[in-house]
C-alpha atoms as a PDB file:
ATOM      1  CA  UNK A   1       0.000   0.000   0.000  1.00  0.00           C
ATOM      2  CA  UNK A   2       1.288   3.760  -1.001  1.00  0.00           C
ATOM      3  CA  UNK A   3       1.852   6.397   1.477  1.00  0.00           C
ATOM      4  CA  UNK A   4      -0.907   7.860   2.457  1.00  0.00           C
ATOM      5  CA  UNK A   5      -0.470  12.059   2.101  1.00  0.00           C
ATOM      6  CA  UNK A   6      -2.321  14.148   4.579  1.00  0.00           C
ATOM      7  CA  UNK A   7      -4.344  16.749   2.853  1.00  0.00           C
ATOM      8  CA  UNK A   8      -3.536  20.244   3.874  1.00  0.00           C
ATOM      9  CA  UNK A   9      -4.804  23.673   3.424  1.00  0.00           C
ATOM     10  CA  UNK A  10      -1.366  24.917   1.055  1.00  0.00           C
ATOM     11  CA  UNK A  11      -1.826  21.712  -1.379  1.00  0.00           C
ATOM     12  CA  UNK A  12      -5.992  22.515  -1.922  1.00  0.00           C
ATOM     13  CA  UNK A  13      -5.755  25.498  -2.910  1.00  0.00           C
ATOM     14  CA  UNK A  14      -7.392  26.681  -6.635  1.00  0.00           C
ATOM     15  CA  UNK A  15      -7.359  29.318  -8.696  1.00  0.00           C
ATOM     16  CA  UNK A  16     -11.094  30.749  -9.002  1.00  0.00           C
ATOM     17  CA  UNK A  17      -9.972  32.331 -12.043  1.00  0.00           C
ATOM     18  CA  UNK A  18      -9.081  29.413 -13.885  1.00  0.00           C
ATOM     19  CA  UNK A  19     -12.382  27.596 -12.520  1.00  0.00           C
ATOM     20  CA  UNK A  20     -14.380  30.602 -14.470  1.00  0.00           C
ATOM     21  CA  UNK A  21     -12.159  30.792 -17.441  1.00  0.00           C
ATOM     22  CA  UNK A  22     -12.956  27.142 -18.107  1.00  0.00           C
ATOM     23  CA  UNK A  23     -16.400  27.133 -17.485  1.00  0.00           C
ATOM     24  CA  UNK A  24     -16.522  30.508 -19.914  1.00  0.00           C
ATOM     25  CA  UNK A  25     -14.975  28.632 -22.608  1.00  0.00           C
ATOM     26  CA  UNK A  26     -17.396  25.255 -21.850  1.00  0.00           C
ATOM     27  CA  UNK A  27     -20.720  27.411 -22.136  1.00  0.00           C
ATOM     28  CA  UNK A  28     -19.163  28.773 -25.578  1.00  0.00           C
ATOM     29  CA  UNK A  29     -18.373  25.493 -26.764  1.00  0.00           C
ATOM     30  CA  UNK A  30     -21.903  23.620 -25.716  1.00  0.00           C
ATOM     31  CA  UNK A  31     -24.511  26.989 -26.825  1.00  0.00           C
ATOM     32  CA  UNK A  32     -22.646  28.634 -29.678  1.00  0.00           C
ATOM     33  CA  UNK A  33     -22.139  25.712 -31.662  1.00  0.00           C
ATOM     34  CA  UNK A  34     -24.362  23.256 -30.831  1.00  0.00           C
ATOM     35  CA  UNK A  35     -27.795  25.127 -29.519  1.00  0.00           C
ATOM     36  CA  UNK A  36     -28.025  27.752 -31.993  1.00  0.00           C
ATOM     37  CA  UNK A  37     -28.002  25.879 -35.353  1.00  0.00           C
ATOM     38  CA  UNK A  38     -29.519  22.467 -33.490  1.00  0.00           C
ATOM     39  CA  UNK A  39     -32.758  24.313 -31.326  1.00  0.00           C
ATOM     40  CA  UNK A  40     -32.652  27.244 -33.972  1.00  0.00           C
ATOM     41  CA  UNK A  41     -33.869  24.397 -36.253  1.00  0.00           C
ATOM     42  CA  UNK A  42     -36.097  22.636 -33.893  1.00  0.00           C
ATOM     43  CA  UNK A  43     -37.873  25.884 -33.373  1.00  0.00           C
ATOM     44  CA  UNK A  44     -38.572  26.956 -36.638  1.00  0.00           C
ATOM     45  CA  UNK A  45     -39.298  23.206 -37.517  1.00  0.00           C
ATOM     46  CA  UNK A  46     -41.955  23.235 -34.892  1.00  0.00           C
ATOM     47  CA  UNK A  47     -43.255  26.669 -35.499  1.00  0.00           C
ATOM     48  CA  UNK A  48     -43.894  25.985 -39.076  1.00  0.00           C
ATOM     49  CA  UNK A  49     -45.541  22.657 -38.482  1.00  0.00           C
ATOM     50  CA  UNK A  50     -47.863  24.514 -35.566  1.00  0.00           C
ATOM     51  CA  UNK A  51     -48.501  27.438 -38.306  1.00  0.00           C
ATOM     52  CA  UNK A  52     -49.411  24.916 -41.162  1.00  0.00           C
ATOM     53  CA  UNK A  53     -52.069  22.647 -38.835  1.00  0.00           C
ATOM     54  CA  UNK A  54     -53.804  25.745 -37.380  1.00  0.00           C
ATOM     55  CA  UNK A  55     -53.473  28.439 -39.822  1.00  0.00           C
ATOM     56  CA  UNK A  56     -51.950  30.835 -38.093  1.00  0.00           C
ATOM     57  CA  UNK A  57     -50.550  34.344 -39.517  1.00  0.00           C
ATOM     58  CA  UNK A  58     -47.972  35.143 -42.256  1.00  0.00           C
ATOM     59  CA  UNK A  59     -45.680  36.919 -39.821  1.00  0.00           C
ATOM     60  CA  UNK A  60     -45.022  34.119 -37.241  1.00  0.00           C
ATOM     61  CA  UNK A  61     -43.628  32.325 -40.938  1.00  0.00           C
ATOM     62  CA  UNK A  62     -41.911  35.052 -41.460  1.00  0.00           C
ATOM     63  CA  UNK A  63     -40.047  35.241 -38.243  1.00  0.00           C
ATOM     64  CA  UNK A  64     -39.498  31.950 -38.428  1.00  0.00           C
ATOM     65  CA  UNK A  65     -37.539  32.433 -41.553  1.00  0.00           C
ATOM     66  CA  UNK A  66     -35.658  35.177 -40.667  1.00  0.00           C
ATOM     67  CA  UNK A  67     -34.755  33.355 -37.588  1.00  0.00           C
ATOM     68  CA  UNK A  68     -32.989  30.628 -39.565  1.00  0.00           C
ATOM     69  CA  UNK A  69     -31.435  33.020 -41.761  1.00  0.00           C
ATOM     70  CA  UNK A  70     -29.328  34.317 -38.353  1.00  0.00           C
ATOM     71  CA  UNK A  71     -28.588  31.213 -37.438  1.00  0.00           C
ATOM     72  CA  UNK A  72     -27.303  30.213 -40.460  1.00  0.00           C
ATOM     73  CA  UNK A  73     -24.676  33.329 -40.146  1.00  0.00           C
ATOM     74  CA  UNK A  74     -23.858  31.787 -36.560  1.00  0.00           C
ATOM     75  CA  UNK A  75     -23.440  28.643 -38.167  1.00  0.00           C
ATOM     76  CA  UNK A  76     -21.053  30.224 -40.271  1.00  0.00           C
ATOM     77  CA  UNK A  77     -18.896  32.101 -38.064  1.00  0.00           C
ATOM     78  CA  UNK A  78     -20.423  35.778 -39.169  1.00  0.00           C
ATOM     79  CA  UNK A  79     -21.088  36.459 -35.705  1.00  0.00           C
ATOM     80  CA  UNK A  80     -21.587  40.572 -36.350  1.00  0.00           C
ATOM     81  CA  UNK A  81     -23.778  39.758 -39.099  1.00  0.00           C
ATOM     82  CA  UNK A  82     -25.668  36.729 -37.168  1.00  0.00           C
ATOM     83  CA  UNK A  83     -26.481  40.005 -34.156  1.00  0.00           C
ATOM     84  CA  UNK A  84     -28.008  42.116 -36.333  1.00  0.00           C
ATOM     85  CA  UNK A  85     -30.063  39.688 -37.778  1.00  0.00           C
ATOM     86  CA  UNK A  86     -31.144  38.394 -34.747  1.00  0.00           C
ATOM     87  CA  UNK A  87     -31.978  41.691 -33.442  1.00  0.00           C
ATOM     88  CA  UNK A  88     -33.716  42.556 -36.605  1.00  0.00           C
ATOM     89  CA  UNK A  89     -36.284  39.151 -35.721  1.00  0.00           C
ATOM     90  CA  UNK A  90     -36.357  40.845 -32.002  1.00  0.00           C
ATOM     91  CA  UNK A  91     -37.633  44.263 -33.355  1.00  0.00           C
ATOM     92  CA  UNK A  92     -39.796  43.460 -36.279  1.00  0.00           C
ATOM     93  CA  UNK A  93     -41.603  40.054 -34.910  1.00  0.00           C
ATOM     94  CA  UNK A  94     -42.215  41.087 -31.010  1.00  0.00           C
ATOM     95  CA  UNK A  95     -44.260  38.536 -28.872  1.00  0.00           C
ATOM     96  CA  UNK A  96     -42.889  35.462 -31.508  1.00  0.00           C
ATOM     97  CA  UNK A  97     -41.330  32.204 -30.761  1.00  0.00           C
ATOM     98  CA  UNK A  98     -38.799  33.314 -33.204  1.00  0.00           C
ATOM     99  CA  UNK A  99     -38.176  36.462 -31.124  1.00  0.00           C
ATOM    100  CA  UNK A 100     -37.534  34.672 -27.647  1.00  0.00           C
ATOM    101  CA  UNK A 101     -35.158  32.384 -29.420  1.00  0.00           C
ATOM    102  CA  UNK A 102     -33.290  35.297 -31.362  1.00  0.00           C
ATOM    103  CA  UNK A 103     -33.156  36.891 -27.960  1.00  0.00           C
ATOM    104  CA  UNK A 104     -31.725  33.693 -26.516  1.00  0.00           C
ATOM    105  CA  UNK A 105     -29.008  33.370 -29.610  1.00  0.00           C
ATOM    106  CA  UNK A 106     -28.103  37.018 -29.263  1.00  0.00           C
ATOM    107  CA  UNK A 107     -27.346  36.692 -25.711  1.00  0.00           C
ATOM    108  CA  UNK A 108     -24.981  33.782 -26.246  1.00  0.00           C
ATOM    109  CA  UNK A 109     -23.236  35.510 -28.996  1.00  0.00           C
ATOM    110  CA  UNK A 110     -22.431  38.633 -26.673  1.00  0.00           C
ATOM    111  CA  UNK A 111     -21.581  36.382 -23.727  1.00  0.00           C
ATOM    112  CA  UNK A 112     -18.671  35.080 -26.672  1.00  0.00           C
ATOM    113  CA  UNK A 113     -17.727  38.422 -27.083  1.00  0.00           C
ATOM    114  CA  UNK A 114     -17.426  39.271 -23.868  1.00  0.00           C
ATOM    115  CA  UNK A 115     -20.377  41.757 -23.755  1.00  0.00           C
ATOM    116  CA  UNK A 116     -21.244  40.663 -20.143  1.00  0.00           C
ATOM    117  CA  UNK A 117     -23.770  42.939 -19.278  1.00  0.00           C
ATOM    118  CA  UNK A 118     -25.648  43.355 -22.848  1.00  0.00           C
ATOM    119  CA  UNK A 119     -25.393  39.354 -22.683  1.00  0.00           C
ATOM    120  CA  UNK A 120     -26.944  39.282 -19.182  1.00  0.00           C
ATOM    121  CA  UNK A 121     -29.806  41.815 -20.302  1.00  0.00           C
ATOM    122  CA  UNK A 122     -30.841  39.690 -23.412  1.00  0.00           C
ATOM    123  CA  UNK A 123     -31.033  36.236 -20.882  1.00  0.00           C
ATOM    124  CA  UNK A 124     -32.813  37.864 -18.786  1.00  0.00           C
ATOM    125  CA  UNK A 125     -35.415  39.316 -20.922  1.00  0.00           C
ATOM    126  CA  UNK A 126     -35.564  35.961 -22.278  1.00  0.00           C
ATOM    127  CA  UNK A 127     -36.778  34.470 -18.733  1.00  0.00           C
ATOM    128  CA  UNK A 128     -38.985  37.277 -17.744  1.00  0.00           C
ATOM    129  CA  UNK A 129     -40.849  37.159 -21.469  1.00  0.00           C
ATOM    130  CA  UNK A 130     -40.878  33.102 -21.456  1.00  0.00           C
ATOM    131  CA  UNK A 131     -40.144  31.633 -18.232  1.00  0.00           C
ATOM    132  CA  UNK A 132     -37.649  29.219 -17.350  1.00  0.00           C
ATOM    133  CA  UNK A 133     -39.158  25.913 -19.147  1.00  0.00           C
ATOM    134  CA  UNK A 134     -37.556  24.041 -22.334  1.00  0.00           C
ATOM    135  CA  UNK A 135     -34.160  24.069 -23.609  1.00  0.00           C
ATOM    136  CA  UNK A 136     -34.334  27.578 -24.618  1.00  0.00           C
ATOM    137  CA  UNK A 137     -35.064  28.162 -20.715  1.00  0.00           C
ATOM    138  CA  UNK A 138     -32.040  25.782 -19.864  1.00  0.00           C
ATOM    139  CA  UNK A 139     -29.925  28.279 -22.100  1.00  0.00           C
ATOM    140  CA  UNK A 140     -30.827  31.212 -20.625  1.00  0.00           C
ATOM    141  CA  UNK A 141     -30.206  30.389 -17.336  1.00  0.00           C
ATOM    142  CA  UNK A 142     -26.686  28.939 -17.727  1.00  0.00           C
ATOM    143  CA  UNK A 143     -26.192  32.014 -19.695  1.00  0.00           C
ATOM    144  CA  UNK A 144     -27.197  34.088 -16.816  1.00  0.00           C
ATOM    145  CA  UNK A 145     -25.107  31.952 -13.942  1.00  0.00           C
ATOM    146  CA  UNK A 146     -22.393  32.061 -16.600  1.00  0.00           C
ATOM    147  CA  UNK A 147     -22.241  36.106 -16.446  1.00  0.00           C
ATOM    148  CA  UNK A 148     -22.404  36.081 -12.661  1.00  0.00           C
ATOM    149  CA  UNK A 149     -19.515  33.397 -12.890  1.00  0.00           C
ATOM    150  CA  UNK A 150     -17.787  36.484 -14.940  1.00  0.00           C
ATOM    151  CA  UNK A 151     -18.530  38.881 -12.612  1.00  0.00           C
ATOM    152  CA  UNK A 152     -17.593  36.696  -9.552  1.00  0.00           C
ATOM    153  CA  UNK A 153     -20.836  36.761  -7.951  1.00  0.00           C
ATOM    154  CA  UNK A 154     -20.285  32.995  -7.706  1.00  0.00           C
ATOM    155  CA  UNK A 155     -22.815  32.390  -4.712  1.00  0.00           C
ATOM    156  CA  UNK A 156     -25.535  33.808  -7.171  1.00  0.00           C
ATOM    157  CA  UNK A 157     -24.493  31.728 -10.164  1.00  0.00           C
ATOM    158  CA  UNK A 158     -24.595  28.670  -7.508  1.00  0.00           C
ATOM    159  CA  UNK A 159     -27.928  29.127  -7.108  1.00  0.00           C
ATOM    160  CA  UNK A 160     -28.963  29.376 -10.273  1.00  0.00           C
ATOM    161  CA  UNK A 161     -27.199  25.715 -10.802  1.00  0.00           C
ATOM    162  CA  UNK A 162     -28.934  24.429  -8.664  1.00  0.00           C
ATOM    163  CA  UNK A 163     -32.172  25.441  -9.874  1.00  0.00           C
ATOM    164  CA  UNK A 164     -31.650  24.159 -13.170  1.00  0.00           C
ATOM    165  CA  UNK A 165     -30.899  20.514 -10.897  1.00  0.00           C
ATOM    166  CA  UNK A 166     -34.087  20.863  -9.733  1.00  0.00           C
ATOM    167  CA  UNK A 167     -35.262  21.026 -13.269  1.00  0.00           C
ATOM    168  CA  UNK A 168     -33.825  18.385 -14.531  1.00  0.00           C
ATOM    169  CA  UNK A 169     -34.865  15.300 -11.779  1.00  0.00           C
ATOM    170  CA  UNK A 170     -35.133  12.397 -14.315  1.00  0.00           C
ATOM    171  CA  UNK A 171     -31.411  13.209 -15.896  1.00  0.00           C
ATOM    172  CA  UNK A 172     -29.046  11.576 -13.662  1.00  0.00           C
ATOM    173  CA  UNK A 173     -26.003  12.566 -15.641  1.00  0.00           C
ATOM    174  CA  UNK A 174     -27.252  16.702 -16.074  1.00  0.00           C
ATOM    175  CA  UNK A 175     -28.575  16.860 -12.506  1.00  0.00           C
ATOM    176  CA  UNK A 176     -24.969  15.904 -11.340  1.00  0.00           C
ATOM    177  CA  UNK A 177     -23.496  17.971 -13.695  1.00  0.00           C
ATOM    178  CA  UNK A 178     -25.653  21.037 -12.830  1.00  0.00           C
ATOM    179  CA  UNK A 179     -24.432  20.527  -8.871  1.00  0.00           C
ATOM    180  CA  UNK A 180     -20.806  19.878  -9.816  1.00  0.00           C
ATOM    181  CA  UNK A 181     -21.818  23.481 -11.649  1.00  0.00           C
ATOM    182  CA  UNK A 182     -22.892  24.769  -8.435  1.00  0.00           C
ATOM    183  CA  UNK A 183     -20.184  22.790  -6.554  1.00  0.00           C
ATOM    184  CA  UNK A 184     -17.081  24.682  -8.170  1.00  0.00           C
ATOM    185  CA  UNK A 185     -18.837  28.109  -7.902  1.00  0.00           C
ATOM    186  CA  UNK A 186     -19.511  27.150  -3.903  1.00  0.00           C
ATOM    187  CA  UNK A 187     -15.320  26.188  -3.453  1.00  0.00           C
ATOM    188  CA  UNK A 188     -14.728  29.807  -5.569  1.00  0.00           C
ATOM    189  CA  UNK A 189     -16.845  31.602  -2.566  1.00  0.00           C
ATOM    190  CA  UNK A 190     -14.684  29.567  -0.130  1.00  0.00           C
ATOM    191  CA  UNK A 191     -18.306  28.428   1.286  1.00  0.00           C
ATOM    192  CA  UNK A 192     -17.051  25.358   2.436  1.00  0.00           C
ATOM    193  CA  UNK A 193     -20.102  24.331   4.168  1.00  0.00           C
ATOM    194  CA  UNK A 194     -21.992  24.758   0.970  1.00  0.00           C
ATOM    195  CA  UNK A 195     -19.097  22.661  -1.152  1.00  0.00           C
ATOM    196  CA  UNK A 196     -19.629  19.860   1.173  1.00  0.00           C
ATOM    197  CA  UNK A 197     -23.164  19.669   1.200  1.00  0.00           C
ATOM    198  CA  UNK A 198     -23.437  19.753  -2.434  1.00  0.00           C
ATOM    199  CA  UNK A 199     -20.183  17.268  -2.875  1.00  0.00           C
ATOM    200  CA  UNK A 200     -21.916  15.048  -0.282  1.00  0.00           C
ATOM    201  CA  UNK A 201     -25.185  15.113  -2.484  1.00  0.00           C
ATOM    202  CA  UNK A 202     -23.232  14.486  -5.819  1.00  0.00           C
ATOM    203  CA  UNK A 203     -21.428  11.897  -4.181  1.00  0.00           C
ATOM    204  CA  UNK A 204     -24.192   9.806  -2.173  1.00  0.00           C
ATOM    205  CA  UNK A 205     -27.112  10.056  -5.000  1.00  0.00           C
ATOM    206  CA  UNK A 206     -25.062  10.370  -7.955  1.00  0.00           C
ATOM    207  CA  UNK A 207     -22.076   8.207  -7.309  1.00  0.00           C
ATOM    208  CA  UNK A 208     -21.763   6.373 -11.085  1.00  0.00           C
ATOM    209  CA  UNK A 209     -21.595   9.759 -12.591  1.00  0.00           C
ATOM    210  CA  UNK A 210     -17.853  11.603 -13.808  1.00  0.00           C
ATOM    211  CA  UNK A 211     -18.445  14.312 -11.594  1.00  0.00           C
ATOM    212  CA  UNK A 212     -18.528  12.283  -8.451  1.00  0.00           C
ATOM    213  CA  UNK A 213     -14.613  11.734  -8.449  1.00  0.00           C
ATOM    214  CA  UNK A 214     -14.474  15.275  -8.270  1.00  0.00           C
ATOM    215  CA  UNK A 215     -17.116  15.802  -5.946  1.00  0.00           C
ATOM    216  CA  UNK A 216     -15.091  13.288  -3.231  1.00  0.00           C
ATOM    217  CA  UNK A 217     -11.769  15.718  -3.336  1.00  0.00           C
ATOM    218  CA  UNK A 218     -13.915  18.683  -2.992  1.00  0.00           C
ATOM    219  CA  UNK A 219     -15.483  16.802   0.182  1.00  0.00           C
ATOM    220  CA  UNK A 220     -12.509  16.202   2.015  1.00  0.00           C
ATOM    221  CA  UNK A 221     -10.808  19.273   1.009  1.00  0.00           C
ATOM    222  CA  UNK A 222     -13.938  21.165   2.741  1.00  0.00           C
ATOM    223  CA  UNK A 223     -13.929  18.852   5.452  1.00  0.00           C
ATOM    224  CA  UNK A 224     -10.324  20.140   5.867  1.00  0.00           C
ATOM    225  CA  UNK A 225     -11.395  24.014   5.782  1.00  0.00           C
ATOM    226  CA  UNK A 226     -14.645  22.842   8.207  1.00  0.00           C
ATOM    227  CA  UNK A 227     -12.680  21.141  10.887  1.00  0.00           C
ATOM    228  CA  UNK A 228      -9.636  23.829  11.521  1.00  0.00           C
END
């Protein structure tokens, strides 16, 4: 057997930074490329086929058109071009499916750019026009906890993590990923007490998960800040 190594207060600590940094880039990397062009095209898919079976007007069609058209600049990496169009579907088509989403996209795009607060104002206008239900809900709230994260208001972001657990009860895998979320915004607070409730709920519900060999170092390490 290997010599055990006591675990001490120098050798745990972490760079909050970094922690952000990385979760920045992760939120690019799952809503830039993957939500816009995949739920862009749900949307419009399902907005069209609602339109067709109950006749509904000529501009919901329209916005849904438009929408695509800005997501197909996303798509392509003409990210100015992409803003302004989905602005345009925000201005002209108010009260639309289409103009939630664009509102949605938009936001992501700015958080990319590093447009915190214009980014924070578009996912939050997003959850006070259409609630926090459905993917497009999902999105707007990691956007949101992903600005606080920015901002270092990492209790706030916490919460919001684990709200979007709660969401998500029949997803074992995104329910542990949402508190190992939470988790690493708790150890950037230095609320240890918080870190090792949520690491102790990762750990004893969601054990067969990839965040639960995290969530076992992040336990003892708070046990470590807890008991001096």
């Amino acid at each position: 057997m290997g010599k055990r190594t006591r675990i001490t207060k120098k050798g745990l600590k972490h760079d909050a930074l970094l922690e952000t940094t990385a979760k920045s880039t992760k939120f690019v990397e799952d809503h830039l490329s993957k939500v816009i062009i995949a739920v862009a095209a749900v949307v419009v898919i399902g907005v069209i086929v609602v339109m067709v079976l109950r006749g509904q007007e000529a501009t919901e069609l329209a916005a849904s058109a438009d929408l695509m058209t800005a997501s197909q600049s996303a798509s392509s990496g003409l990210l100015a071009q992409a803003s302004q169009e989905y602005q345009a579907v925000i201005d002209t088509y108010p009260g639309t499916r289409s103009a939630g989403a664009a509102t949605c996209y938009l936001g992501t795009i700015l958080y990319q750019q590093q447009q915190y607060d214009p980014a924070l104002e578009n996912f939050q206008s997003y959850l006070d026009s259409y609630g926090k239900k459905g993917t497009l809900g999902k999105v707007a709230l990691e956007g949101k906890a992903s600005v606080l994260e920015q901002r270092r208001d990492f209790p706030a972001a916490a919460e919001i993590y684990k709200q979007l657990a709660l969401q998500s009860p029949d997803l074992e895998s995104t329910v542990a990923r949402y508190l190992a979320d939470a988790l690493r915004c708790y150890r950037s607070a230095n609320d240890w007490q918080a870190v090792s409730e949520t690491a102790s709920e990762i750990v004893d519900e969601h054990p067969d998960t990839p965040w639960a060999g995290d969530a076992r170092a992040s336990l003892a390490e708070a046990g470590v800040h807890l008991d001096s």
